[in-house]
PDB file of N, CA and C in Angstrom:
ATOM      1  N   UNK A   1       3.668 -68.682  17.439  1.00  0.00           N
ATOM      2  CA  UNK A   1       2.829 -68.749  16.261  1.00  0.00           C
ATOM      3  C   UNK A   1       1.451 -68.191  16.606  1.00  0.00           C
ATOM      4  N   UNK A   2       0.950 -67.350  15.723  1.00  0.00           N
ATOM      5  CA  UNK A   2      -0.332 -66.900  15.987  1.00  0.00           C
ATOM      6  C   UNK A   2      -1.664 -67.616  15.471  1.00  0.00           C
ATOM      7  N   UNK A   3      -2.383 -68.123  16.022  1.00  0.00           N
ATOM      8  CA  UNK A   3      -3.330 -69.116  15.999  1.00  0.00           C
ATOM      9  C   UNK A   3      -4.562 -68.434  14.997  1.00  0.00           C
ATOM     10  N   UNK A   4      -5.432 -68.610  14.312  1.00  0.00           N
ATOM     11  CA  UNK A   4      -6.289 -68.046  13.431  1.00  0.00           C
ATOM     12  C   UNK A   4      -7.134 -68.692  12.869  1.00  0.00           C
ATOM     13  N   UNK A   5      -8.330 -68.559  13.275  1.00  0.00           N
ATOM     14  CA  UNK A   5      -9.666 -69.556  12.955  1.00  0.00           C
ATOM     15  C   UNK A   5     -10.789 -68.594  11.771  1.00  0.00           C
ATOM     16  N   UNK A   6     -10.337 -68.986  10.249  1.00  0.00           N
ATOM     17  CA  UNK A   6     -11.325 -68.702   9.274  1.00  0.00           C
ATOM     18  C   UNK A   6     -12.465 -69.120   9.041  1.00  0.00           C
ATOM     19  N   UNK A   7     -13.878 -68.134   9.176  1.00  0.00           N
ATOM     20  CA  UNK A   7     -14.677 -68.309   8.794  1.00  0.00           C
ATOM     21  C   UNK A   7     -15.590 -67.926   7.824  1.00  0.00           C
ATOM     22  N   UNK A   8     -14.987 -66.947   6.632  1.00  0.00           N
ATOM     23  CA  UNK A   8     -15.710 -66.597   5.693  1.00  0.00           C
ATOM     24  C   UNK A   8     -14.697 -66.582   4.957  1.00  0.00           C
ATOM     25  N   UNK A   9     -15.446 -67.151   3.362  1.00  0.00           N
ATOM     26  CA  UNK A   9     -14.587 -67.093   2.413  1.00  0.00           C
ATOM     27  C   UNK A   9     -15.446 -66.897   1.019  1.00  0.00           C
ATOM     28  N   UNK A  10     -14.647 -66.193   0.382  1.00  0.00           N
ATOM     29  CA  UNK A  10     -15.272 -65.215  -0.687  1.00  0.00           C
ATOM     30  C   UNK A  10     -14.634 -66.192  -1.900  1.00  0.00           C
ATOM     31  N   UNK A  11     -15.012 -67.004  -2.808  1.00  0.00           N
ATOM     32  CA  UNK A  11     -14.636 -68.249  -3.685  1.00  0.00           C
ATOM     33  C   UNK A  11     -14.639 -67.323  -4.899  1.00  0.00           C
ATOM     34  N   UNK A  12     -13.482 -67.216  -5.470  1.00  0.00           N
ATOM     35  CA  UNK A  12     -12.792 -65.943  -6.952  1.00  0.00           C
ATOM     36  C   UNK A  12     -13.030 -67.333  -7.708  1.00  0.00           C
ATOM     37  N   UNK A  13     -12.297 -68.317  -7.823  1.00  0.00           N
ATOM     38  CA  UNK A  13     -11.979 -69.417  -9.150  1.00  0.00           C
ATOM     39  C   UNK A  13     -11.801 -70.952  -8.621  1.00  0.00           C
ATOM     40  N   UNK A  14     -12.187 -72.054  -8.740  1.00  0.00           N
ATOM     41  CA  UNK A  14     -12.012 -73.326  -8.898  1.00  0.00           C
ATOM     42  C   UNK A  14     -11.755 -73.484 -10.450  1.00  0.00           C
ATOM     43  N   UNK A  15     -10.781 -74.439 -10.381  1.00  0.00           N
ATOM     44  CA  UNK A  15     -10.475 -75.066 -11.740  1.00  0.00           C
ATOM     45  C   UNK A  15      -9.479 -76.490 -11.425  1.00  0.00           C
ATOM     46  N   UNK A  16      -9.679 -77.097 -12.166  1.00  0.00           N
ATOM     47  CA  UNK A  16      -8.855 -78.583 -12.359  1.00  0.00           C
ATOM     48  C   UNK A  16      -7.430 -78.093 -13.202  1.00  0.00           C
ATOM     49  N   UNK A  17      -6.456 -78.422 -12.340  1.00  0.00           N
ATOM     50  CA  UNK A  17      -5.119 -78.451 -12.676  1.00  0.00           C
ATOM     51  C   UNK A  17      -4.459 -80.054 -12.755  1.00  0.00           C
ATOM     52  N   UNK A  18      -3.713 -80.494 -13.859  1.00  0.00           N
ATOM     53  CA  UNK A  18      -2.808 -81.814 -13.011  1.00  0.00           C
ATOM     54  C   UNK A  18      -3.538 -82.203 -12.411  1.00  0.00           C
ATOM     55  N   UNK A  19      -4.951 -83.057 -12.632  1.00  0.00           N
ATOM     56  CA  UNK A  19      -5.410 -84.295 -12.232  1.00  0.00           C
ATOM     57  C   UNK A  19      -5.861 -83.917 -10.526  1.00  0.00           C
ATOM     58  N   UNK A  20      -5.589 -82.352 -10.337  1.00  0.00           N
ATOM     59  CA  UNK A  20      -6.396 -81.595  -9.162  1.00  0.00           C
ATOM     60  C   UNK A  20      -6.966 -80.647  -9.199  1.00  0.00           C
ATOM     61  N   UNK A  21      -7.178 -80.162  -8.399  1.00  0.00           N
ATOM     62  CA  UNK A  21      -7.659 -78.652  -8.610  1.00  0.00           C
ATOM     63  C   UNK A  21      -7.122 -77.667  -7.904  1.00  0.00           C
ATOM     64  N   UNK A  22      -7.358 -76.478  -8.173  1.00  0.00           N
ATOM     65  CA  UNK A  22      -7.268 -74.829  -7.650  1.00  0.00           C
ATOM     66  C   UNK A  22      -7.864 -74.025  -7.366  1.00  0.00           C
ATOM     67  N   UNK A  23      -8.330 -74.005  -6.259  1.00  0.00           N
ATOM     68  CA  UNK A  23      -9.130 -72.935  -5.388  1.00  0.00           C
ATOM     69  C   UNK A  23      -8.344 -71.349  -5.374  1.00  0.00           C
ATOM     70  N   UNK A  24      -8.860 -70.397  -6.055  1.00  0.00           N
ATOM     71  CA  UNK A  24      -8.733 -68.686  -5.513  1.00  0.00           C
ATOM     72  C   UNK A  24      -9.489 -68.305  -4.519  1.00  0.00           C
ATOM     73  N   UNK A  25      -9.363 -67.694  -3.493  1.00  0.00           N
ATOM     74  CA  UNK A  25     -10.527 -67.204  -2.642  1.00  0.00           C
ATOM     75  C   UNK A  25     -10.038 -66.134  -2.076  1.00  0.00           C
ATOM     76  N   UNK A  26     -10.724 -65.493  -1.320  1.00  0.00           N
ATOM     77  CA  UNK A  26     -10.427 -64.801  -0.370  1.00  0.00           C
ATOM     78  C   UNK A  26     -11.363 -64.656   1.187  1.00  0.00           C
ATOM     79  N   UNK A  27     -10.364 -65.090   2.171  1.00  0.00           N
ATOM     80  CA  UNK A  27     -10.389 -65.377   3.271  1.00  0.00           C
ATOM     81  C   UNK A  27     -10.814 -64.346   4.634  1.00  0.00           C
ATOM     82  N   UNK A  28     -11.732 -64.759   5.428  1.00  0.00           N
ATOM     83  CA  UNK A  28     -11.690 -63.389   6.727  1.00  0.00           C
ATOM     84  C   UNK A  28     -11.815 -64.553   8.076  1.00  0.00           C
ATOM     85  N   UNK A  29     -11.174 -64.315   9.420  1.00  0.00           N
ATOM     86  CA  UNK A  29     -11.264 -64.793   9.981  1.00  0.00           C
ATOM     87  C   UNK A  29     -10.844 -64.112  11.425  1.00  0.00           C
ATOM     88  N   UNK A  30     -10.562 -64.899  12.202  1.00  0.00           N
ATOM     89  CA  UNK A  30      -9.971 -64.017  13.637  1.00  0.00           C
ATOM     90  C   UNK A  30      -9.565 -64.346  14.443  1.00  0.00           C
ATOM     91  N   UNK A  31      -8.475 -63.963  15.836  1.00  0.00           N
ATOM     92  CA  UNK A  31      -7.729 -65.219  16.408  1.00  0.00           C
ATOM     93  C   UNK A  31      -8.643 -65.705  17.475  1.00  0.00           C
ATOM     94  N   UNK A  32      -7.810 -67.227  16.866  1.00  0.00           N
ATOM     95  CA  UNK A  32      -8.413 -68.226  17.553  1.00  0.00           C
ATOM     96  C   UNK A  32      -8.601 -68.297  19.525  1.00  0.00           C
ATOM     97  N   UNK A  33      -9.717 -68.370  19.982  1.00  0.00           N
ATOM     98  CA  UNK A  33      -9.910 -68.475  20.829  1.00  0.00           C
ATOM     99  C   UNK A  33     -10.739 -69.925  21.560  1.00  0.00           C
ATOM    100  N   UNK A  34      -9.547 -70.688  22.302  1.00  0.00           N
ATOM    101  CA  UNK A  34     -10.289 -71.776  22.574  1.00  0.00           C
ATOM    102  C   UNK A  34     -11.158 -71.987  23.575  1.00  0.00           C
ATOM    103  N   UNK A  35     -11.776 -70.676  24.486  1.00  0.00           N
ATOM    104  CA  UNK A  35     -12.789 -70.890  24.991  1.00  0.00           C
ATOM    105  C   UNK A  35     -14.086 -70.680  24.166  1.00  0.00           C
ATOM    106  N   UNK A  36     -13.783 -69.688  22.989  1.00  0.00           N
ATOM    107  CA  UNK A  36     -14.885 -69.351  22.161  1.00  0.00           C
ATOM    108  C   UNK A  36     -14.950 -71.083  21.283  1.00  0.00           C
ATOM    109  N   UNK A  37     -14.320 -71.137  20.327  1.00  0.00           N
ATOM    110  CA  UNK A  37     -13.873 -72.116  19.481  1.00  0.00           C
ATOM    111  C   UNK A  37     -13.727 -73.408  19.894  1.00  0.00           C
ATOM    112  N   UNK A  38     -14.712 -74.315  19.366  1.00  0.00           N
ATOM    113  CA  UNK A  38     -14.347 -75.913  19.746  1.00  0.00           C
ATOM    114  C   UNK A  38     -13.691 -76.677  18.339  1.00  0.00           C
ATOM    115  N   UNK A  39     -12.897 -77.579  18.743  1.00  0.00           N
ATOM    116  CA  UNK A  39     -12.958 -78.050  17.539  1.00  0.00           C
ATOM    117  C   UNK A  39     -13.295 -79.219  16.799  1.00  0.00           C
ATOM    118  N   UNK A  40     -13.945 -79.796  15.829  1.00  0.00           N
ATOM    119  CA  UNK A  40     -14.209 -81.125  15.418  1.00  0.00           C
ATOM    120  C   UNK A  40     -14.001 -81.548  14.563  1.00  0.00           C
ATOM    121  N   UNK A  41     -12.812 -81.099  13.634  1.00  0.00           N
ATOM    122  CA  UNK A  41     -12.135 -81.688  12.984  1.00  0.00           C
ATOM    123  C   UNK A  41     -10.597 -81.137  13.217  1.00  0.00           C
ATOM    124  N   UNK A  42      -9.524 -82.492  13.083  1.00  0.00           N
ATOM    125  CA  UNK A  42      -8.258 -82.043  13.152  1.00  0.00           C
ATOM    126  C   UNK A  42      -7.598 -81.758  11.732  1.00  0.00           C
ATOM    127  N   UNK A  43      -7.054 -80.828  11.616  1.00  0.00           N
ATOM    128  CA  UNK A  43      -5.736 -80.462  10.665  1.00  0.00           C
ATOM    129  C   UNK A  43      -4.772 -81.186  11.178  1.00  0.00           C
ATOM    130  N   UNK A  44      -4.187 -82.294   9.774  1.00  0.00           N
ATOM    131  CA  UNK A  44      -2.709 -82.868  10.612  1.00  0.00           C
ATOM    132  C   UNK A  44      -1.411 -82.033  10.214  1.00  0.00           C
ATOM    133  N   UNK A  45      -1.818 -81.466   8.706  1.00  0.00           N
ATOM    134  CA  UNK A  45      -0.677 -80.687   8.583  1.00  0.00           C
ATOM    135  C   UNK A  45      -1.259 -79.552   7.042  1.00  0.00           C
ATOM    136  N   UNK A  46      -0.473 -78.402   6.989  1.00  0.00           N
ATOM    137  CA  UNK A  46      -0.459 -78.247   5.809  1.00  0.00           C
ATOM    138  C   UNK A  46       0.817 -78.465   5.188  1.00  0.00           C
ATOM    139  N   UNK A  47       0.330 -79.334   4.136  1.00  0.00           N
ATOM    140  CA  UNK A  47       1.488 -79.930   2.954  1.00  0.00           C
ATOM    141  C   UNK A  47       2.507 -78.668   2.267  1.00  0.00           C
ATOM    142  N   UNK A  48       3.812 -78.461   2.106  1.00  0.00           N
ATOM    143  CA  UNK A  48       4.126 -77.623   1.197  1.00  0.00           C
ATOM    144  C   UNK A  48       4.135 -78.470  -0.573  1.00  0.00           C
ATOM    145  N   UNK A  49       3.824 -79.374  -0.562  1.00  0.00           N
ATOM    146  CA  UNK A  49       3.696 -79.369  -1.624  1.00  0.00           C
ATOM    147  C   UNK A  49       2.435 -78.612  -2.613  1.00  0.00           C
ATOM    148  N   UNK A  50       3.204 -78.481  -3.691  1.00  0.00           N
ATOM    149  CA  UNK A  50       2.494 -76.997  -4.612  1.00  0.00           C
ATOM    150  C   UNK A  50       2.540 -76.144  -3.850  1.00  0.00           C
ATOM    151  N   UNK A  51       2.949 -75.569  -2.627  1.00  0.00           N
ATOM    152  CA  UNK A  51       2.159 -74.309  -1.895  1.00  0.00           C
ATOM    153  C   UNK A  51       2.984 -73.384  -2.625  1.00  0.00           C
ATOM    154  N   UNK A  52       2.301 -72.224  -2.645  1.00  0.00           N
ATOM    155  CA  UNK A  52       2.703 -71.135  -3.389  1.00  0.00           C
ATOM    156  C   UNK A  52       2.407 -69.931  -2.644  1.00  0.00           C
ATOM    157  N   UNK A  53       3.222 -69.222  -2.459  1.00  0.00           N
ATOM    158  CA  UNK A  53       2.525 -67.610  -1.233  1.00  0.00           C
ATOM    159  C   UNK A  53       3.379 -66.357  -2.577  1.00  0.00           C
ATOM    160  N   UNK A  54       2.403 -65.587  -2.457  1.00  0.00           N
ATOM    161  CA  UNK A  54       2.816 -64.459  -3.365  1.00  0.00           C
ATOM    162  C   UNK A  54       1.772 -62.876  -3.541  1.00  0.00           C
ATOM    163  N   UNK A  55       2.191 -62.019  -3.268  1.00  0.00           N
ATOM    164  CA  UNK A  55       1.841 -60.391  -3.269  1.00  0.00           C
ATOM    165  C   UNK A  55       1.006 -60.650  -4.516  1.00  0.00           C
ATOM    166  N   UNK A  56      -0.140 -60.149  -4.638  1.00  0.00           N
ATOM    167  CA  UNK A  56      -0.719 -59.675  -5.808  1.00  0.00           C
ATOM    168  C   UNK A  56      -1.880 -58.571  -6.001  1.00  0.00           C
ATOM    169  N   UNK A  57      -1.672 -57.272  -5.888  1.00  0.00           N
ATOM    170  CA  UNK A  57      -2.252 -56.247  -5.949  1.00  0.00           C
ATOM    171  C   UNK A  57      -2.274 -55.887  -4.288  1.00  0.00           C
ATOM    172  N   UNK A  58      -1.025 -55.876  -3.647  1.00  0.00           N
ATOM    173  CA  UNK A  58      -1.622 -55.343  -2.036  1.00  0.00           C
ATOM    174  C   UNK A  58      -1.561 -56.373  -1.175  1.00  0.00           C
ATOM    175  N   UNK A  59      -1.818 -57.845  -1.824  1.00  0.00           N
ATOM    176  CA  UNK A  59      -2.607 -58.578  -0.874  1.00  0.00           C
ATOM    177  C   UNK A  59      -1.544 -60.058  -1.079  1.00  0.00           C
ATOM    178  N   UNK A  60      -1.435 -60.778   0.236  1.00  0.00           N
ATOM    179  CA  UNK A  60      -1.026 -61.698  -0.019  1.00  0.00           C
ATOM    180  C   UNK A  60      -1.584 -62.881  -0.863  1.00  0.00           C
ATOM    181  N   UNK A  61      -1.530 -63.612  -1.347  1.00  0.00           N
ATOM    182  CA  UNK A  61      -2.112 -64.756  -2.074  1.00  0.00           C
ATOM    183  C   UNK A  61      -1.289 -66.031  -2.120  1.00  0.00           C
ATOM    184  N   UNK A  62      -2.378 -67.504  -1.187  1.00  0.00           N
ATOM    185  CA  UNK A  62      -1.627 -68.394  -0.746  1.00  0.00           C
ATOM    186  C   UNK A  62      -2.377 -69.595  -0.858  1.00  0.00           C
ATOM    187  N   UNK A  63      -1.244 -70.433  -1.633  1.00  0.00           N
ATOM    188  CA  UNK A  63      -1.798 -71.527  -2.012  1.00  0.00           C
ATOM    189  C   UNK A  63      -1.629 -72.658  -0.910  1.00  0.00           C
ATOM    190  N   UNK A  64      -2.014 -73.980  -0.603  1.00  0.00           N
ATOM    191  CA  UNK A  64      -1.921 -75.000   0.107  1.00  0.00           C
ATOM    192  C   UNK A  64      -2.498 -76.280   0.350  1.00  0.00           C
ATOM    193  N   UNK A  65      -2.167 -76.739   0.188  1.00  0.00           N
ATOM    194  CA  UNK A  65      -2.767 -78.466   0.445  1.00  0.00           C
ATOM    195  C   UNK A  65      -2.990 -78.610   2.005  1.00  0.00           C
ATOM    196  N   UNK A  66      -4.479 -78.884   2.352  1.00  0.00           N
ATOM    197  CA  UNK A  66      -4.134 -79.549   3.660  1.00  0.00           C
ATOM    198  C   UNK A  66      -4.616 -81.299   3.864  1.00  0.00           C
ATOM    199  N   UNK A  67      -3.995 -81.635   5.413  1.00  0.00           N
ATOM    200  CA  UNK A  67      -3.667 -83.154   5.359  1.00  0.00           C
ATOM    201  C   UNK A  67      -4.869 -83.124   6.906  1.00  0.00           C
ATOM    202  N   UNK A  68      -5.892 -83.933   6.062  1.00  0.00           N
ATOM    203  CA  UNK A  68      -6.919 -84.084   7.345  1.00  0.00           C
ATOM    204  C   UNK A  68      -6.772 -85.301   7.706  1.00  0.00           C
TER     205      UNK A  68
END
């Protein structure tokens, strides 16, 4: 698995869906390096629930819940 630590993100749409919400964005980042990179918060998982991955103009577009 290729490891990948995002740090800029370009925010297209928030909106409230079903009592949540929906983030559009678009993402830049680069692989993760753990001598560069510390970390201080853990990811326990990303949820597939709702996740959604799908092509749209070129580009991938991907939805996800994560579990901190």
């Amino acid at each position: 698995m290729e490891l990948k630590l995002y740090s800029k993100f370009h925010i297209k749409k928030i909106e409230r869906i079903d009592g949540g919400f929906s983030l559009k964005a678009e993402v830049f980042g680069e692989h993760l390096n753990k001598d560069k990179h510390q970390s201080k918060t853990e990811i326990k998982a990303v949820t597939y629930h709702r996740m959604e991955v799908r092509r749209e103009s070129g580009k991938f577009v991907v939805r996800f819940i994560l579990d901190l």
